[in-house]
N, C-alpha and C. Protein backbone atom coordinates (compact mmCIF):
# COMPACT_ATOMS: atom_id res chain seq x y z
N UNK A 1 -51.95 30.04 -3.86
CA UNK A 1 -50.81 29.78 -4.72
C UNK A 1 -51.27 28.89 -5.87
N UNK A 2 -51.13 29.37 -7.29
CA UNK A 2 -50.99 28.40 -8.22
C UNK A 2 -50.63 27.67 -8.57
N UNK A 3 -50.50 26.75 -8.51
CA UNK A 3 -49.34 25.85 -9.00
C UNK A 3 -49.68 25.48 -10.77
N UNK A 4 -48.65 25.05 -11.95
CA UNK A 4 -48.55 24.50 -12.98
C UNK A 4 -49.73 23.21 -12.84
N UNK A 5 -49.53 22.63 -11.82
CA UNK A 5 -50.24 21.26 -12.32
C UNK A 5 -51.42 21.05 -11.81
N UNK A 6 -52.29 22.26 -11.24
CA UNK A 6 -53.65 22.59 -11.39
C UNK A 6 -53.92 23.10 -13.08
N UNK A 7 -53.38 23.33 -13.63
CA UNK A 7 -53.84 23.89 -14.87
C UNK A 7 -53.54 22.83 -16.17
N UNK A 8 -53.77 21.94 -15.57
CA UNK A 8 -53.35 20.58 -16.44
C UNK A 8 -52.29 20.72 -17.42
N UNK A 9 -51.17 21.48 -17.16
CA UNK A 9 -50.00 21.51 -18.10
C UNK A 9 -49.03 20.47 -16.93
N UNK A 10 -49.45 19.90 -16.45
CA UNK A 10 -48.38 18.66 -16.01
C UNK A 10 -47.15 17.96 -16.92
N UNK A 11 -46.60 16.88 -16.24
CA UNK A 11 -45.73 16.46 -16.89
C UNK A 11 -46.60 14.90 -17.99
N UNK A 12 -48.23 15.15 -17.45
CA UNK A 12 -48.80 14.43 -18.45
C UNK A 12 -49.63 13.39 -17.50
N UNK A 13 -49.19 12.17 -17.90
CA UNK A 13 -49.90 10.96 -17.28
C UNK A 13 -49.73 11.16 -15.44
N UNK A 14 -50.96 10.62 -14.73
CA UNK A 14 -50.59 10.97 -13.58
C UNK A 14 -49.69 9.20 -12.83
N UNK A 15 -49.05 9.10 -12.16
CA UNK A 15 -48.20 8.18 -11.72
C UNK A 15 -49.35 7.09 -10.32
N UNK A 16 -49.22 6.06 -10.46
CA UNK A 16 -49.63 4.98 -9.25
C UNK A 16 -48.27 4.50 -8.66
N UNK A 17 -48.38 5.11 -7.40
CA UNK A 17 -47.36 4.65 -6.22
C UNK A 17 -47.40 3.99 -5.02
N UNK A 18 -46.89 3.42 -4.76
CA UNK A 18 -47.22 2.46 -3.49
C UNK A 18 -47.20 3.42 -2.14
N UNK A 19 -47.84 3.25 -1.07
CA UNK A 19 -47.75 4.26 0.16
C UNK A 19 -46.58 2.92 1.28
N UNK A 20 -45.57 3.26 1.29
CA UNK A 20 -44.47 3.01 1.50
C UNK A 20 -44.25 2.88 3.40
N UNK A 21 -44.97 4.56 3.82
CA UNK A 21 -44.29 5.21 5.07
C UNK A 21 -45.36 6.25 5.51
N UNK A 22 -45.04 6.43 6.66
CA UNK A 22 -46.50 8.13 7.12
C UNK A 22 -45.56 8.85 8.18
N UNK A 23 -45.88 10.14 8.16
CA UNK A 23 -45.58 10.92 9.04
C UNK A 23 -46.38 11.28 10.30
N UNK A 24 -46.94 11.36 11.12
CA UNK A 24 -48.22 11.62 12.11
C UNK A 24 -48.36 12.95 11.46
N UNK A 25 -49.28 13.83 11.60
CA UNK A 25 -50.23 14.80 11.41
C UNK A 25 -50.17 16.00 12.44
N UNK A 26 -50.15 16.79 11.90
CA UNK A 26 -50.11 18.07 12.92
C UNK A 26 -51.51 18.71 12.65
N UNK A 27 -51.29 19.64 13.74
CA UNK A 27 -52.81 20.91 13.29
C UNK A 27 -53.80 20.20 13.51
N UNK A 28 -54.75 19.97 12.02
CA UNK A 28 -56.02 19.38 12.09
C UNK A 28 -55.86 18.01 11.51
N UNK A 29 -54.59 17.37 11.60
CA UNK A 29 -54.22 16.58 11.43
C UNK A 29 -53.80 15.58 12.30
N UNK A 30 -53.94 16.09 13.73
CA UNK A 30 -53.11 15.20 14.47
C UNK A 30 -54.21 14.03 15.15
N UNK A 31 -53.48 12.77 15.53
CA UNK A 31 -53.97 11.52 15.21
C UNK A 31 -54.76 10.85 14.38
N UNK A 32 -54.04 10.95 13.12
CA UNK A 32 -54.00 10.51 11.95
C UNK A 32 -52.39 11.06 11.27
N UNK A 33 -52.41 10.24 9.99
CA UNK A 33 -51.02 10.51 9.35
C UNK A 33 -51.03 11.72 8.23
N UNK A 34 -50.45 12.62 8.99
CA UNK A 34 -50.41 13.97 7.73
C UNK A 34 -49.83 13.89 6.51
N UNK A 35 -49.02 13.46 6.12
CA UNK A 35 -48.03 13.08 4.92
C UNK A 35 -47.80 11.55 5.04
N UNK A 36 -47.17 11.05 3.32
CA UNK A 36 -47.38 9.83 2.84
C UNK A 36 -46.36 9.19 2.16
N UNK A 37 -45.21 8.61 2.32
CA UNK A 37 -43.86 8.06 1.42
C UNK A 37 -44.61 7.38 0.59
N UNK A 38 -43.87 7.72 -0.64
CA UNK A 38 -44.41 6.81 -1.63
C UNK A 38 -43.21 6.35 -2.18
N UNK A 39 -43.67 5.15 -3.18
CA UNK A 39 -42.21 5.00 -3.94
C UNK A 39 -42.93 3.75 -5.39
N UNK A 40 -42.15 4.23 -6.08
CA UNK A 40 -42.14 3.43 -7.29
C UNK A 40 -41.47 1.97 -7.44
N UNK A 41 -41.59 0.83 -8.41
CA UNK A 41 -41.50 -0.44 -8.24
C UNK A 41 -40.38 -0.77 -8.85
N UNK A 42 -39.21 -0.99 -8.87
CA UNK A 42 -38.10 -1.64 -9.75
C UNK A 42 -38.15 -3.08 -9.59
N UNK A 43 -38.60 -3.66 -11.16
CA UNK A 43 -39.28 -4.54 -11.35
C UNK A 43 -37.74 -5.47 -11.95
N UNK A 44 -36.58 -4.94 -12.07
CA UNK A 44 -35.40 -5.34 -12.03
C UNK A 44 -34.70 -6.28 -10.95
N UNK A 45 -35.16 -5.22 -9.44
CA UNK A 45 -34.36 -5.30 -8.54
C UNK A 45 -35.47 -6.11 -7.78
N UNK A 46 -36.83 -6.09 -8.25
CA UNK A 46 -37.59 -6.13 -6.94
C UNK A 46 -37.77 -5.53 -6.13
N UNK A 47 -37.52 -4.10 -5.96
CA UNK A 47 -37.48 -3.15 -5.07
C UNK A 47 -38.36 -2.09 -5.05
N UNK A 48 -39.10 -1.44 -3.86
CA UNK A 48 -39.46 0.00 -3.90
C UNK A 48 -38.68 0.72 -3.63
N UNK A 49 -39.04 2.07 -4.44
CA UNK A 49 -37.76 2.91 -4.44
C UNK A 49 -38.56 4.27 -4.38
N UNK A 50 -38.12 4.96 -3.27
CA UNK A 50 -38.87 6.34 -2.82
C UNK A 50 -38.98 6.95 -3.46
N UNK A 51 -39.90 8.12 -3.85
CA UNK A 51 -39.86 8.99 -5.15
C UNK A 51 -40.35 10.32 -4.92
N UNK A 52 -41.69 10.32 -3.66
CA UNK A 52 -41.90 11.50 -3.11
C UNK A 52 -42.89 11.48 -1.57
N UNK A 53 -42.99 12.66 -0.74
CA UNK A 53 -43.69 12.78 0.58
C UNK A 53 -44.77 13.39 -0.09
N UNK A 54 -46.20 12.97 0.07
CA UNK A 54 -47.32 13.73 -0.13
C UNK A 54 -48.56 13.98 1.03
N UNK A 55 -49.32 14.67 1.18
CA UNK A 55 -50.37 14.67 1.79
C UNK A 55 -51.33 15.67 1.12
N UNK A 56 -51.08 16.35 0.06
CA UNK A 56 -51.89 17.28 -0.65
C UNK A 56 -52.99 16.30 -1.57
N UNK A 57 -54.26 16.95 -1.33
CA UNK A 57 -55.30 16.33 -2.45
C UNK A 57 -56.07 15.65 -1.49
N UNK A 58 -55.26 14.84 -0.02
CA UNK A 58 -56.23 14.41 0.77
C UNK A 58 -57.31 14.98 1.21
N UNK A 59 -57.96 14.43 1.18
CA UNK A 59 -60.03 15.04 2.18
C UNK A 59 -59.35 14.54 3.37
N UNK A 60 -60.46 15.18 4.67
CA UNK A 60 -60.30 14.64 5.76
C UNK A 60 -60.70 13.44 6.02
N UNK A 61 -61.91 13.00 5.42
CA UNK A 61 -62.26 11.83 5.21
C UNK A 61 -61.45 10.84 4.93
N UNK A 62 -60.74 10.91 3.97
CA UNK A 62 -59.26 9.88 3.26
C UNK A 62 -58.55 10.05 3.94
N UNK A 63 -58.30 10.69 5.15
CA UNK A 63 -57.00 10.62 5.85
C UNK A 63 -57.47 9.40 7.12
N UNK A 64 -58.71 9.44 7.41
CA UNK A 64 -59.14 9.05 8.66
C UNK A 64 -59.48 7.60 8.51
N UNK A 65 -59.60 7.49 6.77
CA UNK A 65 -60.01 5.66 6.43
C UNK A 65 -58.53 5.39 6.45
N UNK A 66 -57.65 6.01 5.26
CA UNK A 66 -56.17 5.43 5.05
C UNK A 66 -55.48 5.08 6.33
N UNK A 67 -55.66 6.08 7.37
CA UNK A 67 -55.50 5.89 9.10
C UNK A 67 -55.76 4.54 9.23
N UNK A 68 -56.88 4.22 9.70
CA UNK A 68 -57.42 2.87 9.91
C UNK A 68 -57.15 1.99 8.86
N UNK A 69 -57.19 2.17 7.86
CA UNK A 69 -57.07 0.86 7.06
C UNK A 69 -55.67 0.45 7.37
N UNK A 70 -54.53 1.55 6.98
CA UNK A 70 -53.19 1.40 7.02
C UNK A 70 -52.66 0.49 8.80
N UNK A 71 -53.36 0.51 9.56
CA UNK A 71 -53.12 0.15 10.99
C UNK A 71 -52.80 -1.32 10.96
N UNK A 72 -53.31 -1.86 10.01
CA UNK A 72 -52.95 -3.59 10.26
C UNK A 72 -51.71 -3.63 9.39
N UNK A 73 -51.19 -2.76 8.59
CA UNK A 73 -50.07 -3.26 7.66
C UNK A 73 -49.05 -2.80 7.95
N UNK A 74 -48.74 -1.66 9.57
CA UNK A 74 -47.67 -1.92 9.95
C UNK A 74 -46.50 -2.54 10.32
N UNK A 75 -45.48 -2.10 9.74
CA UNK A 75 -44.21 -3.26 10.42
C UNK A 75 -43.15 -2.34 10.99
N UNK A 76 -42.23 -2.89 11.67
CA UNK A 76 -41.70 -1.92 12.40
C UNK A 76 -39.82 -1.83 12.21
N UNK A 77 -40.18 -1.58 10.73
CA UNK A 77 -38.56 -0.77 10.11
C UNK A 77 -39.14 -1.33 8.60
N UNK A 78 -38.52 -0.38 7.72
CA UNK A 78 -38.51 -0.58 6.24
C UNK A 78 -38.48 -1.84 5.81
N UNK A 79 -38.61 -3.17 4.81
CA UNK A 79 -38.21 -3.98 4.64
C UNK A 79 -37.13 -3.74 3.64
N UNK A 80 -36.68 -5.00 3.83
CA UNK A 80 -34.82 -5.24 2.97
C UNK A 80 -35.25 -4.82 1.84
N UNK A 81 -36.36 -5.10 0.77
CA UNK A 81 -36.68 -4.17 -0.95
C UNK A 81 -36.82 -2.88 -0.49
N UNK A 82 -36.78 -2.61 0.24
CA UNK A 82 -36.94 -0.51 0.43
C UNK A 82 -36.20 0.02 0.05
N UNK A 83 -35.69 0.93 -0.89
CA UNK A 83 -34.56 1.89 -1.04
C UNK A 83 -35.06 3.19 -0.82
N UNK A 84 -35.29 3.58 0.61
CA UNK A 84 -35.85 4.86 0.84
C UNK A 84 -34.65 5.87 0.64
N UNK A 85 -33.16 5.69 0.86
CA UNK A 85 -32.44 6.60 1.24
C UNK A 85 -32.39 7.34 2.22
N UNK A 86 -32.30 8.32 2.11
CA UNK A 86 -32.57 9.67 3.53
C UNK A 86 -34.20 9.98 3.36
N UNK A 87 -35.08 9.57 3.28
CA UNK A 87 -36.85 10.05 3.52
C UNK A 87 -36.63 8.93 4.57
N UNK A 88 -37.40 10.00 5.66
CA UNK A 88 -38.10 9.54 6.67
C UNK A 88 -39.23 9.26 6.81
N UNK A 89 -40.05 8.51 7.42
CA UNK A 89 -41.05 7.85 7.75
C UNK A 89 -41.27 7.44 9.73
N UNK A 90 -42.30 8.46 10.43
CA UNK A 90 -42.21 7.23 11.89
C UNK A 90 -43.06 6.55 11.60
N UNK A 91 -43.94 5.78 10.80
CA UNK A 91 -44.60 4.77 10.78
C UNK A 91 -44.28 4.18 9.49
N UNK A 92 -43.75 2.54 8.97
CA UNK A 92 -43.88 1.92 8.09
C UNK A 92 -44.72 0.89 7.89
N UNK A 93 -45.02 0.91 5.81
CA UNK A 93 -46.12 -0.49 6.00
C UNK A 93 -45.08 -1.03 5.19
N UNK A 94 -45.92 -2.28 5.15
CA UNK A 94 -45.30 -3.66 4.28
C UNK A 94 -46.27 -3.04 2.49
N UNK A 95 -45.73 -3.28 1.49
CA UNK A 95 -46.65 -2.80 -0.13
C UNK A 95 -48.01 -3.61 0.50
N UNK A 96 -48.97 -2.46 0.11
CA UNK A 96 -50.66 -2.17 0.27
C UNK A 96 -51.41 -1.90 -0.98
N UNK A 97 -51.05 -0.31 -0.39
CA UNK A 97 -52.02 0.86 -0.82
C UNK A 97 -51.63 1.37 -2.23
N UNK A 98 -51.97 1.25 -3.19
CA UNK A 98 -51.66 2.11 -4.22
C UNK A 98 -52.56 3.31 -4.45
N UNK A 99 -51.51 4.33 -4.51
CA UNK A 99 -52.48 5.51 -4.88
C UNK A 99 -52.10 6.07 -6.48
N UNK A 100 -53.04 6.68 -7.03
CA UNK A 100 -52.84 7.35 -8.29
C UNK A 100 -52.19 8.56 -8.07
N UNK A 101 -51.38 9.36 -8.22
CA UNK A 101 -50.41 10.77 -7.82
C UNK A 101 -50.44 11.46 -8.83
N UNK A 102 -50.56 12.74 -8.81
CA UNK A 102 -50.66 13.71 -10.05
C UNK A 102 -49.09 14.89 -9.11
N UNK A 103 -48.18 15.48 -10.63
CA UNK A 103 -47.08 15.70 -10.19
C UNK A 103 -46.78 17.50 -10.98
N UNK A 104 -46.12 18.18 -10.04
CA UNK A 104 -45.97 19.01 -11.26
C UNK A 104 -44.26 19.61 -11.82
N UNK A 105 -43.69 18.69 -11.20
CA UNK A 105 -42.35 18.12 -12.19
C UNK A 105 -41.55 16.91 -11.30
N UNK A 106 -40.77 16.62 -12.21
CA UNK A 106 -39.53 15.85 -11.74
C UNK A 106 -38.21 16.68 -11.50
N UNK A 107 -37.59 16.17 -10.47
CA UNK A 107 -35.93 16.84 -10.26
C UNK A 107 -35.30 15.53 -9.69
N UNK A 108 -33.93 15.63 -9.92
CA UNK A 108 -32.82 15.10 -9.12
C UNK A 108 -32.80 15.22 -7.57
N UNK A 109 -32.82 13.83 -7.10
CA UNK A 109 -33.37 14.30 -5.72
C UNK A 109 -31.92 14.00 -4.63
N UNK A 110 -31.47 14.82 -3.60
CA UNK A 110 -30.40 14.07 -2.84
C UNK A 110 -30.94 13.09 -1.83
N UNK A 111 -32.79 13.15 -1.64
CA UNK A 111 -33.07 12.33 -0.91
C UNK A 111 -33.67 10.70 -1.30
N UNK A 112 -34.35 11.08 -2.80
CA UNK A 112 -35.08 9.71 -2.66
C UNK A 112 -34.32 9.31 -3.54
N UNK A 113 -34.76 7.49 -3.68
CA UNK A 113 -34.03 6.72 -4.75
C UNK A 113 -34.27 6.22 -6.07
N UNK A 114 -35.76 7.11 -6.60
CA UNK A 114 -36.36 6.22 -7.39
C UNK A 114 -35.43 6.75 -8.77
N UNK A 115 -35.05 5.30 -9.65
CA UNK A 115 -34.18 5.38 -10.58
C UNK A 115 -32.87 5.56 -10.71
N UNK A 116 -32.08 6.00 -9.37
CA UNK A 116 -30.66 6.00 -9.06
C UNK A 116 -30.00 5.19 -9.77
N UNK A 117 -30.62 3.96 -9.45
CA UNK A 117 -29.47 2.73 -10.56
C UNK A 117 -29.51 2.45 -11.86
N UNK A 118 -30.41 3.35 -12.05
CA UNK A 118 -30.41 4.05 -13.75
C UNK A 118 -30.40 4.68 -14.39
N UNK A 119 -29.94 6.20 -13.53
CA UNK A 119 -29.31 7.39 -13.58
C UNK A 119 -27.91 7.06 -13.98
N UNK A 120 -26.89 7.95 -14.61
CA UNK A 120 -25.76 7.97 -15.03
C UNK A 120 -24.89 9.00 -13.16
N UNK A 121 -25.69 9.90 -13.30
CA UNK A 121 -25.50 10.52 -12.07
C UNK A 121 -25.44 9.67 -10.79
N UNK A 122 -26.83 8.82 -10.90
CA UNK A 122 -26.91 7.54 -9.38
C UNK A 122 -27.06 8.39 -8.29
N UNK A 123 -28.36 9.48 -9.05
CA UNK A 123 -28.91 10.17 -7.85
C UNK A 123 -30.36 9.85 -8.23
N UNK A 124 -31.36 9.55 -7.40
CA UNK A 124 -32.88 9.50 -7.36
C UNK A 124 -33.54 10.47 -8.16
N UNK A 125 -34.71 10.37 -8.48
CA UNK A 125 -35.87 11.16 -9.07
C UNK A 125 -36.82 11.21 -7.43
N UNK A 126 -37.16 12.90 -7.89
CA UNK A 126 -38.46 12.77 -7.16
C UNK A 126 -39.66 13.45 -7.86
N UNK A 127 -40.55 13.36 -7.42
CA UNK A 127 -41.89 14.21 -7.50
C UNK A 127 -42.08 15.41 -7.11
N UNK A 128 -42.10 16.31 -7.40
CA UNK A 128 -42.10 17.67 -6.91
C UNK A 128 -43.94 18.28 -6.83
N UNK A 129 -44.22 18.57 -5.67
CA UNK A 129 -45.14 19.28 -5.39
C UNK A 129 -46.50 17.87 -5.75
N UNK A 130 -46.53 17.11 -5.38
CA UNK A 130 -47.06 15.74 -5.63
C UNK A 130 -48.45 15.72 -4.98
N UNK A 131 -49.54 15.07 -5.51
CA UNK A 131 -50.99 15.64 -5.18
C UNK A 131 -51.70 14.13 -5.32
N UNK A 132 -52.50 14.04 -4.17
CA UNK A 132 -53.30 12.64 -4.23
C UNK A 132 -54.52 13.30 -5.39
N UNK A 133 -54.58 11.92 -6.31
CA UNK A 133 -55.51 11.90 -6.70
C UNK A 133 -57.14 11.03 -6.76
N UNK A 134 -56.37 9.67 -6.22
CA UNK A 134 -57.22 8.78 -6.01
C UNK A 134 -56.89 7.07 -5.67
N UNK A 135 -57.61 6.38 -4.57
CA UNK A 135 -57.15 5.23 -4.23
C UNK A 135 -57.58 4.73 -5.78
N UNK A 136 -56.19 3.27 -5.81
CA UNK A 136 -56.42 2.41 -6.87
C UNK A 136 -56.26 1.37 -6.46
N UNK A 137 -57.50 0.44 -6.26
CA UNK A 137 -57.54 -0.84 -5.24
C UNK A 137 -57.76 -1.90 -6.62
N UNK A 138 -58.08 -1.30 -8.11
CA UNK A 138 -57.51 -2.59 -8.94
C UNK A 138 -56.29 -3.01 -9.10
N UNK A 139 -55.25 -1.93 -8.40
CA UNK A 139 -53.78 -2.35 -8.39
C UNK A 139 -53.59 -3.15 -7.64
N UNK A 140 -52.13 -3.92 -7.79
CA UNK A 140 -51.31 -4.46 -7.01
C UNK A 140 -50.13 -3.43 -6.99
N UNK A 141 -49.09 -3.95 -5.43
CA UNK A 141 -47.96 -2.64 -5.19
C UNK A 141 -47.17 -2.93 -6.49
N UNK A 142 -47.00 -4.69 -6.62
CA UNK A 142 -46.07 -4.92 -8.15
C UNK A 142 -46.55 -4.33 -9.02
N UNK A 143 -47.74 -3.70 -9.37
CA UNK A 143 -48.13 -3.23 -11.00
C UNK A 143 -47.83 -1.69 -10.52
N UNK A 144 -47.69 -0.95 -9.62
CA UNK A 144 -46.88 0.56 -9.48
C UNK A 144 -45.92 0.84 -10.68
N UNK A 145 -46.13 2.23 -10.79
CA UNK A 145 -44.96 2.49 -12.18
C UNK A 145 -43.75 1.83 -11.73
N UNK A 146 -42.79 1.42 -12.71
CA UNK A 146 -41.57 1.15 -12.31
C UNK A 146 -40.72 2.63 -12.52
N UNK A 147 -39.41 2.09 -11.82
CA UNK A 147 -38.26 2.72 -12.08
C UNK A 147 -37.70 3.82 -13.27
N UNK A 148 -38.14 2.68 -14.29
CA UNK A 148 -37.64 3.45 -15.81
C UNK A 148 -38.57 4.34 -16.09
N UNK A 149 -39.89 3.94 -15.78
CA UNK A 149 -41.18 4.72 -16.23
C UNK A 149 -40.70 6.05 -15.67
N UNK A 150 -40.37 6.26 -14.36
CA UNK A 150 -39.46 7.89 -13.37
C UNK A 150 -39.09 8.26 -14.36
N UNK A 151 -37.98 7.74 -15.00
CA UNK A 151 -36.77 8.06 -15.82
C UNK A 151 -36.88 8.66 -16.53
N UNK A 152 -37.86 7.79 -17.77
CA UNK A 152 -38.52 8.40 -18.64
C UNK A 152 -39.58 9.83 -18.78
N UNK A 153 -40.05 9.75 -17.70
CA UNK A 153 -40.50 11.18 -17.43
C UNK A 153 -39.54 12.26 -17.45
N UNK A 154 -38.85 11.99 -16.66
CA UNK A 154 -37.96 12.95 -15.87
C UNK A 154 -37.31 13.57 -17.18
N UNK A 155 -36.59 12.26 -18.08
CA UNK A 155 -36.13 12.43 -19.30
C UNK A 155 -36.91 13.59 -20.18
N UNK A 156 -38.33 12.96 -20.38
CA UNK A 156 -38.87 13.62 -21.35
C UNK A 156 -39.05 15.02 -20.97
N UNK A 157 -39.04 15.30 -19.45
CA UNK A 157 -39.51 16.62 -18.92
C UNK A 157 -38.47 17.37 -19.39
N UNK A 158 -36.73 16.84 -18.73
CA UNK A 158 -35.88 17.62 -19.43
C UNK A 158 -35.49 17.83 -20.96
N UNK A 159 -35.92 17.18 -21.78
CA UNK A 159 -35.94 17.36 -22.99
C UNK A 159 -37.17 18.44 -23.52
N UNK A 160 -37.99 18.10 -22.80
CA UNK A 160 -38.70 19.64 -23.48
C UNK A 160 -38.62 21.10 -22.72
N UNK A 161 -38.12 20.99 -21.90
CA UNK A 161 -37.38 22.14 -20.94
C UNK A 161 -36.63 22.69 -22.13
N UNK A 162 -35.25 21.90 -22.35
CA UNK A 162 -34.28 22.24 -23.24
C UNK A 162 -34.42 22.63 -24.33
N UNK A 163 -35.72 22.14 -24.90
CA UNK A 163 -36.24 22.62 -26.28
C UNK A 163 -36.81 23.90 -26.22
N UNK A 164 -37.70 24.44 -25.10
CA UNK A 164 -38.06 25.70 -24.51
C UNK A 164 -37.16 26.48 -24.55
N UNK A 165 -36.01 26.53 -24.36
CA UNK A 165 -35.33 27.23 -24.22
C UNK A 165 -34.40 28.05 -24.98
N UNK A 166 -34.70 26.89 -26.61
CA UNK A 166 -33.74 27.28 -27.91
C UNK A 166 -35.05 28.22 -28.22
N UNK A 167 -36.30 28.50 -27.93
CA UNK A 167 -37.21 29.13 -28.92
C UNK A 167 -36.93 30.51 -28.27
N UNK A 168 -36.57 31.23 -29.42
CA UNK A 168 -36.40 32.92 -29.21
C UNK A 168 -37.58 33.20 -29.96
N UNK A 169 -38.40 34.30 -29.06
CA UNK A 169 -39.22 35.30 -29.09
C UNK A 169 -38.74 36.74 -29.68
């Protein structure tokens, strides 16, 4: 399957997100975490705010360090800055890991929260079809995109959607 954002027509810059939450691993995945909550920083609220589930782009290798590394930064329920909404997670950390995320759009999400309280709607952004690209250990979880930065994507994505659409062929 192709996807758009192998062919570098993305929505552009790729996003740094905090790894939030894990799912355990199935298949050739199991004991280790197959998928990855992430969430963006509202630097307003102080809050992480969910934005998308990934496990695509991982090596097996990166699943089996993030495994172990991630093992000491468990805690056991979301903390009070979490605005996960409805995304699930059976394992949570306390802000760690930042990863770099490459995306190949934004939508209105009914599950996550990132940007809700700056939506007119006061429904979340998510990441659609969301792809590891690489640990970023010069980050901190506070320097993660914020909130508006979502927005602004999401914004700009639908604005050139809409512009696509006036051009007759």
């Amino acid at each position: 399957k192709l996807k758009k954002d192998y062919l570098d027509t993305t929505i552009g810059d790729s996003s740094d997100l905090v790894v939030i939450g894990a799912l355990y691993g199935k298949g050739k995945r199991v004991g280790l975490y197959g998928s990855f909550l992430l969430a963006c920083y509202n630097d307003d609220l102080e809050t992480y705010e969910s934005v998308t589930m990934t496990g695509a782009g991982l090596k097996d290798e990166d699943l089996e360090k993030f495994y172990n590394e991630l093992q000491s930064h468990i805690i056991p329920k979301p903390q009070n800055n979490y605005r996960i909404g409805s995304a699930e997670a059976y394992v949570y950390f306390e802000p760690y890991m930042v990863w770099e995320v490459k995306t190949a759009d934004l939508t209105l999400s009914p599950i996550y929260t990132a940007g809700a309280e700056i939506m007119t709607e006061h429904r979340g952004i998510s990441l659609r079809f969301s792809r590891f690209i690489r640990l970023r250990t010069d980050k901190k979880p506070d320097e993660a995109v914020t909130s508006e930065y979502i927005v602004k994507l999401y914004k700009d994505q639908a604005s050139i959607s809409n512009n696509n659409k006036e051009i007759k062929y």
